[in-house]
Protein backbone atom coordinates (compact mmCIF):
# COMPACT_ATOMS: atom_id res chain seq x y z
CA UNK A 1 37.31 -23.70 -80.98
CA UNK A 2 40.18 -25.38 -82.36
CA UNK A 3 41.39 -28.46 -80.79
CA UNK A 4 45.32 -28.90 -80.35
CA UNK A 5 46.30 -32.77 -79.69
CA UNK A 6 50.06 -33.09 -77.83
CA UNK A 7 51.31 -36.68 -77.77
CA UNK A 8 54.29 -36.72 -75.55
CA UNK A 9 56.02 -40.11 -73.47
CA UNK A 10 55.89 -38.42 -70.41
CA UNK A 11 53.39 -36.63 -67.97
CA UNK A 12 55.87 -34.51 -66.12
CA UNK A 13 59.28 -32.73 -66.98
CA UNK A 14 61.87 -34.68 -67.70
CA UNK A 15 64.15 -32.14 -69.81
CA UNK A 16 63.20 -29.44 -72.72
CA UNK A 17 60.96 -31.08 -74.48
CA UNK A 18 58.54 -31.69 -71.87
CA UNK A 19 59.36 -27.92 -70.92
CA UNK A 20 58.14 -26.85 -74.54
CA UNK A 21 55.04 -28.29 -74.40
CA UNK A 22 54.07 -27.23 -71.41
CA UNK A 23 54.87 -23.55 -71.81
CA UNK A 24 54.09 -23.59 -75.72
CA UNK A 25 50.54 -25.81 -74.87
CA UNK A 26 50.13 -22.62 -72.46
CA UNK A 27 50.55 -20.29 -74.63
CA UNK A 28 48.21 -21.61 -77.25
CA UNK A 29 45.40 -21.58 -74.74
CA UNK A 30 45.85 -18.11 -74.47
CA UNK A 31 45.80 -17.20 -77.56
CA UNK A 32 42.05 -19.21 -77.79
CA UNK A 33 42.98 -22.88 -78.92
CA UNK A 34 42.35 -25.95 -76.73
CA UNK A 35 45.04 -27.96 -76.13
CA UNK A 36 44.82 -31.52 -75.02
CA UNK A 37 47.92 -33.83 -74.10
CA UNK A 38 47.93 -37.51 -74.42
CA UNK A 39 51.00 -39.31 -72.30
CA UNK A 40 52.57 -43.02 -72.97
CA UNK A 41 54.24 -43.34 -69.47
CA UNK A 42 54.06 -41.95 -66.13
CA UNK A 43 57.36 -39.84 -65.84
CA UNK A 44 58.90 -36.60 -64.56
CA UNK A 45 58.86 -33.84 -62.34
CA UNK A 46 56.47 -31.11 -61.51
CA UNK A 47 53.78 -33.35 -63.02
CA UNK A 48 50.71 -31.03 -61.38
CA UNK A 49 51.73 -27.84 -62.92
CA UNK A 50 52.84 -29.85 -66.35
CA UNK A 51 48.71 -31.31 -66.22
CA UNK A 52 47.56 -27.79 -65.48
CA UNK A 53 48.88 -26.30 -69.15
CA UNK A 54 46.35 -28.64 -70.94
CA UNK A 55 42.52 -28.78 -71.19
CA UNK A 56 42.64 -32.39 -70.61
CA UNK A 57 45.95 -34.56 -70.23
CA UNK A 58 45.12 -38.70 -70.08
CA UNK A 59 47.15 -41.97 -70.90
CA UNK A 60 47.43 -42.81 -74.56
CA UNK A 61 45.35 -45.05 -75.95
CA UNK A 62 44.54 -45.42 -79.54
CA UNK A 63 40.84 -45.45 -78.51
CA UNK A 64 40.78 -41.81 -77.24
CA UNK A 65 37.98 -39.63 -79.36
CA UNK A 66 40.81 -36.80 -79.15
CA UNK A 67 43.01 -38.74 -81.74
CA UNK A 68 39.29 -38.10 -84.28
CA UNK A 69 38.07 -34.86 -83.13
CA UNK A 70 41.87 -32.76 -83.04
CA UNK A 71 42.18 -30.38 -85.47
CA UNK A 72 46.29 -30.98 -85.20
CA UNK A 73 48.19 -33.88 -83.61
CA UNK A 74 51.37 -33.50 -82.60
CA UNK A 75 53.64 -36.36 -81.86
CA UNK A 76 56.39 -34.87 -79.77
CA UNK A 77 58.24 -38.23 -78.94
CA UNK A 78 59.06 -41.15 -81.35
CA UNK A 79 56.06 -43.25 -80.36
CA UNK A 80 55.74 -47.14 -81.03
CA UNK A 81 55.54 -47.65 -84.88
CA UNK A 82 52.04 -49.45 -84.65
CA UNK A 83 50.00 -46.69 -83.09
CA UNK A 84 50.82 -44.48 -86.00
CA UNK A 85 47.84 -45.98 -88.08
CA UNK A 86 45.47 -44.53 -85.31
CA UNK A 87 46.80 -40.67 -86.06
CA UNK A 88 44.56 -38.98 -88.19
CA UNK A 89 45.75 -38.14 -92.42
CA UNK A 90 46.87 -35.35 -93.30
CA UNK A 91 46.37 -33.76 -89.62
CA UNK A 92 49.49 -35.44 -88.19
CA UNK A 93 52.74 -33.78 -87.73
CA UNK A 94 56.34 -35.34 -86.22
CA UNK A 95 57.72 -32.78 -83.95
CA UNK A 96 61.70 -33.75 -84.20
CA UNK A 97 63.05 -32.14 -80.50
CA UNK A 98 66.26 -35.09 -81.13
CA UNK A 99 68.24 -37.10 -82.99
CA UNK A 100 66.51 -40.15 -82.12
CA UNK A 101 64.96 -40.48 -85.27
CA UNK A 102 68.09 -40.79 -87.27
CA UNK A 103 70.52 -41.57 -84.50
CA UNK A 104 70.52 -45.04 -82.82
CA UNK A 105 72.35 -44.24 -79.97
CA UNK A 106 70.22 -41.14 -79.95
CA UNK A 107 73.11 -38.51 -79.26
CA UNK A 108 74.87 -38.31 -82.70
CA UNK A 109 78.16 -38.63 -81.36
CA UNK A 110 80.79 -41.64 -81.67
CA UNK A 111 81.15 -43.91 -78.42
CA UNK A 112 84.67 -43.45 -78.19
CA UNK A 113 86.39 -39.57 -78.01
CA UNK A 114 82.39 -38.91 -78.31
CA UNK A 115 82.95 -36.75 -81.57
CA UNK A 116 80.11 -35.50 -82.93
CA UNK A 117 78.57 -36.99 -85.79
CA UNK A 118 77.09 -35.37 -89.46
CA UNK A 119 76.36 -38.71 -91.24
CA UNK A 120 72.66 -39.82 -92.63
CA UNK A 121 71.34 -42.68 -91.01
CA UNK A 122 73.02 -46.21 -92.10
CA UNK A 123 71.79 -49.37 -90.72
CA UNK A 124 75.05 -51.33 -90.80
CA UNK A 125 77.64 -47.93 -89.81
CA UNK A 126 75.10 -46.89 -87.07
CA UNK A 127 74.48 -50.90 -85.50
CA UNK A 128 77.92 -50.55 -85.02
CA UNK A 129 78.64 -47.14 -83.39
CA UNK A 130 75.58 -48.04 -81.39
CA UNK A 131 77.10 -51.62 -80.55
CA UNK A 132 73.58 -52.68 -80.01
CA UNK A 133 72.04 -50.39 -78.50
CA UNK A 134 68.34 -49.24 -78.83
CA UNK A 135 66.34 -50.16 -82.07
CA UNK A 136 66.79 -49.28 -85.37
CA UNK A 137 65.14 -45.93 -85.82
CA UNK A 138 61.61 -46.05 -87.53
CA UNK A 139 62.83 -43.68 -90.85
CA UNK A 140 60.58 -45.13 -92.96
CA UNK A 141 57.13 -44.77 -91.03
CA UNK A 142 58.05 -41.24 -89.58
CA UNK A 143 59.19 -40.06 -93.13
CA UNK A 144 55.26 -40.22 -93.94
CA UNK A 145 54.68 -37.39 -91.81
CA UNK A 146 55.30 -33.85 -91.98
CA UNK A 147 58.15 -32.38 -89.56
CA UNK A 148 58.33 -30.00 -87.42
CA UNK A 149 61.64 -28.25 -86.26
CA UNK A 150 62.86 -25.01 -84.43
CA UNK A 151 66.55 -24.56 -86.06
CA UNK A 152 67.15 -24.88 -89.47
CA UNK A 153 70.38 -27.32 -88.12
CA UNK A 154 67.59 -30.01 -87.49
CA UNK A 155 65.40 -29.15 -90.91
CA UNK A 156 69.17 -29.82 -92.46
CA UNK A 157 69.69 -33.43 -90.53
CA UNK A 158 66.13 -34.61 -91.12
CA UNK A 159 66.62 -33.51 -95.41
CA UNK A 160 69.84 -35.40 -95.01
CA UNK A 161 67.80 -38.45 -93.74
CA UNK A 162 64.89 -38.35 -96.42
CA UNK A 163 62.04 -36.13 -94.90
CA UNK A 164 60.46 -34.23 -97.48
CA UNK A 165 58.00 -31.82 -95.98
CA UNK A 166 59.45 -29.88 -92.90
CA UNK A 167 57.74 -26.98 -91.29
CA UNK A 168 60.03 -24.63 -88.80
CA UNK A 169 58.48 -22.97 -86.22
CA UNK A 170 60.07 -20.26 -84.36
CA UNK A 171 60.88 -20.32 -81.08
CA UNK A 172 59.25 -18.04 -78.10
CA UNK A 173 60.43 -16.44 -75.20
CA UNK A 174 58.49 -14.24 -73.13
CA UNK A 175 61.27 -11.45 -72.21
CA UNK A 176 61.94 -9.72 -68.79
CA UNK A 177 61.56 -5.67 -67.70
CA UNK A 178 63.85 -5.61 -65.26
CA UNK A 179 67.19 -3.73 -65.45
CA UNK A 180 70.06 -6.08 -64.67
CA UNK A 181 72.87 -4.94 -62.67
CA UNK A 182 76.34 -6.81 -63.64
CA UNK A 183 79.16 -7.80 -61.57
CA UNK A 184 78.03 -5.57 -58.74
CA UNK A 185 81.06 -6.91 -56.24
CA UNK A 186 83.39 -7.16 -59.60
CA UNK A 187 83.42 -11.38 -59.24
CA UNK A 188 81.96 -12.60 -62.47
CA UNK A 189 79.27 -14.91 -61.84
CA UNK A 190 78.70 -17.50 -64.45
CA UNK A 191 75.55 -19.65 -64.76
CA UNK A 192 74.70 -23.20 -65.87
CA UNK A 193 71.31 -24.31 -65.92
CA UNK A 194 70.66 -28.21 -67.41
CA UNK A 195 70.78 -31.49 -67.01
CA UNK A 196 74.09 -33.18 -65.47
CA UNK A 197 74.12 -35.56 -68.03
CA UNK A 198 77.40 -36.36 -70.18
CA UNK A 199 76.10 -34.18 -73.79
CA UNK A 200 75.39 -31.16 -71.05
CA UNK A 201 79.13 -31.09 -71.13
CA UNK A 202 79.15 -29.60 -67.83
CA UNK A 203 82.76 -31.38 -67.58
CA UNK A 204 84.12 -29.38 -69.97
CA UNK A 205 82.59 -26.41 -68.53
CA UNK A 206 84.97 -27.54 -65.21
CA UNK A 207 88.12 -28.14 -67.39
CA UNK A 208 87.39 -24.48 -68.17
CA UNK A 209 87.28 -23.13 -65.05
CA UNK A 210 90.65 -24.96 -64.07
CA UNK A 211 92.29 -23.11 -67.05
CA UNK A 212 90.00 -19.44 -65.71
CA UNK A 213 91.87 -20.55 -62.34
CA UNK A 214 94.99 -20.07 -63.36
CA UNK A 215 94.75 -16.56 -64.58
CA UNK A 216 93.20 -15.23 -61.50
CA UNK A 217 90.06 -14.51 -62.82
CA UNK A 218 87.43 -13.76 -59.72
CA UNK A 219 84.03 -16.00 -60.79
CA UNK A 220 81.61 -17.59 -59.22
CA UNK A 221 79.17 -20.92 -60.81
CA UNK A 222 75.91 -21.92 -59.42
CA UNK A 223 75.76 -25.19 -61.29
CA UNK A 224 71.83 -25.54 -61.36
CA UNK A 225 70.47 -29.04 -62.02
CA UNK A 226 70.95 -33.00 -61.11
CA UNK A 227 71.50 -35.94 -63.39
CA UNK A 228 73.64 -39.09 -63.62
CA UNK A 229 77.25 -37.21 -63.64
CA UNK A 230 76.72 -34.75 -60.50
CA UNK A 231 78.84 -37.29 -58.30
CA UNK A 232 81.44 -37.63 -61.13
CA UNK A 233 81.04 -33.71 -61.70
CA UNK A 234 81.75 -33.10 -57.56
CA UNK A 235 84.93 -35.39 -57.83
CA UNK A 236 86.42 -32.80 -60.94
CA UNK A 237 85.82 -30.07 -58.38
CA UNK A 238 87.31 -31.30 -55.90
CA UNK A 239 90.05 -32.52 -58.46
CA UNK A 240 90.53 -29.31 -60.13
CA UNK A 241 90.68 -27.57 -56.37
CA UNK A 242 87.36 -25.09 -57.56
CA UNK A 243 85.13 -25.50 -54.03
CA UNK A 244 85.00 -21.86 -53.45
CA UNK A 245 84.23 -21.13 -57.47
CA UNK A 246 81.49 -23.71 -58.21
CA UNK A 247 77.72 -24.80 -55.90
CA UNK A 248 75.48 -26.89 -56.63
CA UNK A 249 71.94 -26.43 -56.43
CA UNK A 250 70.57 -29.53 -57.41
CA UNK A 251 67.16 -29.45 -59.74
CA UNK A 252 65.75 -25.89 -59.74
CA UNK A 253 61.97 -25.29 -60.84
CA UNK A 254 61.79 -21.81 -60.68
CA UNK A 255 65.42 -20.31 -61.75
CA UNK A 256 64.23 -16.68 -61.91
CA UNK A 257 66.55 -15.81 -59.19
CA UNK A 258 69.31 -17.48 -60.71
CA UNK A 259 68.90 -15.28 -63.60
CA UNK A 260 69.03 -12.61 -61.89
CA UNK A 261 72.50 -13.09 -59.95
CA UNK A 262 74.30 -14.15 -62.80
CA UNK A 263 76.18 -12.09 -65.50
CA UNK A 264 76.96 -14.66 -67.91
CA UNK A 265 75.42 -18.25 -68.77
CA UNK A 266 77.37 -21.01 -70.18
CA UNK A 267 76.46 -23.09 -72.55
CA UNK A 268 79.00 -25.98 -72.78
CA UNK A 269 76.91 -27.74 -74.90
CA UNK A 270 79.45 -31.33 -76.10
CA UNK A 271 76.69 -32.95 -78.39
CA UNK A 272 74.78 -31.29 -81.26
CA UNK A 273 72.20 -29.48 -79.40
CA UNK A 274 69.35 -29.53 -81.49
CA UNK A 275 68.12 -25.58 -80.49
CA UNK A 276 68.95 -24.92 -77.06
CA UNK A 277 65.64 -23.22 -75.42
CA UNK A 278 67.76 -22.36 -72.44
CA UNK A 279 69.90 -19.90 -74.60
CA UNK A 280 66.84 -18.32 -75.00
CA UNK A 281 65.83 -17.88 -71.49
CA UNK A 282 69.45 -15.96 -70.98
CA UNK A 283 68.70 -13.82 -73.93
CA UNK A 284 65.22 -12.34 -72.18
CA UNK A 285 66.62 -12.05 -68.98
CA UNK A 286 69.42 -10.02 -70.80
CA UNK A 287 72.46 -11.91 -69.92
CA UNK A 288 75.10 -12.54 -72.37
CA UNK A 289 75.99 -16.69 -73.42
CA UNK A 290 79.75 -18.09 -73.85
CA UNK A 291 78.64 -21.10 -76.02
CA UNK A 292 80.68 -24.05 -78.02
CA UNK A 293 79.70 -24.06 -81.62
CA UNK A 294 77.68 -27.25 -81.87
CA UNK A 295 74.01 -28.34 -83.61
CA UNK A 296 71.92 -25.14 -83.61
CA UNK A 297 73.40 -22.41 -81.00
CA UNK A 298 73.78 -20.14 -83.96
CA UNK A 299 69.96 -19.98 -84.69
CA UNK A 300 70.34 -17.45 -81.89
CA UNK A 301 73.34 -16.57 -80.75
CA UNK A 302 75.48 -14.20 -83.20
CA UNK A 303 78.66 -13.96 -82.11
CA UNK A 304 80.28 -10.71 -80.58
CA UNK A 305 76.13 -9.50 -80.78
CA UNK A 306 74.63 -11.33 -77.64
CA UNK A 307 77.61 -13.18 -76.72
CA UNK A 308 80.38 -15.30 -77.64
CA UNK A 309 81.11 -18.58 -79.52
CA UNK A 310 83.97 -20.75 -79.12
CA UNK A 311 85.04 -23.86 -81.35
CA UNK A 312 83.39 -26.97 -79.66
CA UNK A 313 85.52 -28.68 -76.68
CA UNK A 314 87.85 -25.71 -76.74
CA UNK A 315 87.91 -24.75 -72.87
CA UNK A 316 91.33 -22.81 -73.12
CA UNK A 317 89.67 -20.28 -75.98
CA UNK A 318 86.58 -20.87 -73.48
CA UNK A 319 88.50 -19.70 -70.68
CA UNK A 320 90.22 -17.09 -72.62
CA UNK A 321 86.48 -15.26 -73.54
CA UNK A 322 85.29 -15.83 -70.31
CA UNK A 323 88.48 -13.88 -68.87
CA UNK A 324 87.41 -10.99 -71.04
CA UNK A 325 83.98 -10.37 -69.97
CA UNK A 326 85.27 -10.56 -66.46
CA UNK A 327 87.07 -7.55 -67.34
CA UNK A 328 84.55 -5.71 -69.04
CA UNK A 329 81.56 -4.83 -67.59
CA UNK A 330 80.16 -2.37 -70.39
CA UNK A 331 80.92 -5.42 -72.82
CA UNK A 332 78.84 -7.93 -70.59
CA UNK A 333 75.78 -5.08 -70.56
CA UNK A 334 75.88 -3.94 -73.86
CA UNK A 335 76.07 -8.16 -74.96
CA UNK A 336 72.66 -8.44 -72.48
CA UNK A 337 70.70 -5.56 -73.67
CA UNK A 338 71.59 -6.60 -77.74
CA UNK A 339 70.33 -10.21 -76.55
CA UNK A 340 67.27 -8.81 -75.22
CA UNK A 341 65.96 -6.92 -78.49
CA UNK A 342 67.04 -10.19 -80.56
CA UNK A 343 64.87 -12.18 -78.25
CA UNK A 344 62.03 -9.36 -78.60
CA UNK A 345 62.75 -9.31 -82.60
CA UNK A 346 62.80 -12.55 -83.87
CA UNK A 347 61.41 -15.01 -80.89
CA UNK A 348 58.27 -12.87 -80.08
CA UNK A 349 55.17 -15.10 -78.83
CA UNK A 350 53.31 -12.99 -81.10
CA UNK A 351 55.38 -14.66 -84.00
CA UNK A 352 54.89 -18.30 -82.96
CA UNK A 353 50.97 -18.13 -82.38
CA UNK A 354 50.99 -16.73 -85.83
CA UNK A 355 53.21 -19.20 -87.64
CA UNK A 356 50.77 -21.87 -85.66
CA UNK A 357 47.45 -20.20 -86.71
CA UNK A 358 49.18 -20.52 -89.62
CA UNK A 359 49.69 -24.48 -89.78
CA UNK A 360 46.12 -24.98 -88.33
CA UNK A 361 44.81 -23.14 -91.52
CA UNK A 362 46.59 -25.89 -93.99
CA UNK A 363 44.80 -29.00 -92.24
């Protein structure tokens, strides 16, 4: 049996890439491999369920017989520069999830007016952008290493930063068989599912609904997740006078109802979101995405097919799309059933087990 090697930071979930490797370490197993997980720190949530997708999940050290006997390791996380001389040659692979490996602040947009970024790494431009924050990135050591990547955005960045060999693997969803019923009391009920975290841009996603307000739209948000900004995000509620409109739910480990009692997710995305798994998620449970156009959202969402894109930070056009769907139910199902066959088409688990069968033969 072939022996899969995850090296992540944490042991729990902390946000989506914890998330893939549990579910894609899961469905590995499945498909006959055996998947081991070593951790650098103690971390996250769920962290009994997030052990129970592995054959074996233990603290890194650069002792651990795994490291020799793997078939495949897979570094998930940027880990410290000096334990890279324990992976073994030529079986070693550098998944990039983020822009930390190019991006010393780590979310590839500017401090101030937080506008999005396209440079290549410099050491001087980026030290001061990052006014001292966080280490230089390790470009050199990590450039030794084949990449992996889910969105050809990211293949793009890490080119533009010298990586040579990059592998893209596609993204998996498992999709859903139940028929979804939209806008069943005619109030259109928008979903956002993340972290409440600044790049989330679940800010903008409230400027937005302030402007949806105004036209007498009837919505509904369950804002599902927790982070730094929820008190910050409660006080634009309040501000913008949308307590009826918008509930939180705080963090959410199962969301398959919230799936299901939604007709629309958002995805407000203000930094370059490297893929956006979660877009996926709406696609299989057959519910149409508004997105801004930032980092990768067009690796699978194709606009006026499975939903709509706007130009990034523009919540009156935002508004303005949202307003249509509300009054357009066959729109909003036709949108959901066309994201449904995409996600069956070209983000198959079928697909992804092959394309990593497919790795495992190179090594």
């Amino acid at each position: 049996m072939k022996r899969v090697l995850y090296i992540g930071k944490y042991n729990g979930i902390v946000g989506g890439i914890e998330r893939y490797m549990q579910q894609s370490a899961q469905l590995l197993r499945r498909s006959g491999l055996a998947v081991h997980c070593l951790y650098m720190e103690q971390g996250g949530r769920e962290q009994q369920s997030f052990a129970d997708a592995f054959d074996s999940i233990q603290k890194f050290s650069p002792e651990n017989e795994l490291l020799q006997k793997a078939d495949i390791v897979i570094v998930h996380n940027i880990i410290p520069v000096e334990f890279l001389q324990f992976m073994p040659e030529g079986k070693t692979f550098f998944f990039a999830h983020d822009h930390n490996i190019y991006c010393r602040r780590h979310h590839y947009y500017t401090p101030i007016g937080r506008i999005n970024c396209h440079r290549k790494y410099n050491k001087f431009f980026c030290a001061l952008c990052s006014l001292g924050r966080n280490a230089a990135p390790p470009l050199a050591e990590y450039r030794k290493l084949p990449a992996l990547v889910l969105s050809d955005f990211m293949a793009g960045n890490l080119r533009k930063n010298g990586f040579e060999k990059i592998v893209k693997l596609p993204a998996f969803i498992q999709c859903s068989e139940k028929k979804h019923s939209f806008m069943p009391d005619n109030v259109l009920r928008i979903l956002f599912l993340g972290q409440l975290i600044r790049g989330k841009g679940a800010d903008l996603m409230l400027k937005t609904f302030s402007d949806l307000a105004k036209v007498d739209i009837p919505f509904t948000c369950t804002v599902a997740g927790d982070g730094n900004d929820r008190p910050m995000l409660e006080a634009l509620v309040k501000k913008y006078h949308l307590q009826q409109q918008v509930h939180f739910t705080g963090f959410v480990s199962s969301p398959e109802k919230l799936w299901d009692n939604c007709d629309v997710f958002f995805f407000p995305v203000r930094w370059q979101e490297p893929f956006g798994l979660v877009g996926l998620e709406a696609m299989a449970h057959g519910i149409p995405v508004v997105a801004f156009d930032t980092g990768g959202v067009r690796e699978w969402l194709l606009p006026s097919e499975n939903g709509i894109i706007v130009p990034e930070k523009k919540t009156i056009s935002a508004a303005g799309m949202l307003g249509v769907l509300a009054q357009n139910r066959e729109l909003l199902e036709s949108m959901g059933k066309r994201g449904a066959e995409l996600a069956k088409e070209r983000f198959s688990e079928k697909q992804f087990v092959k394309k990593f069968q497919q790795l495992l033969e190179l090594q």
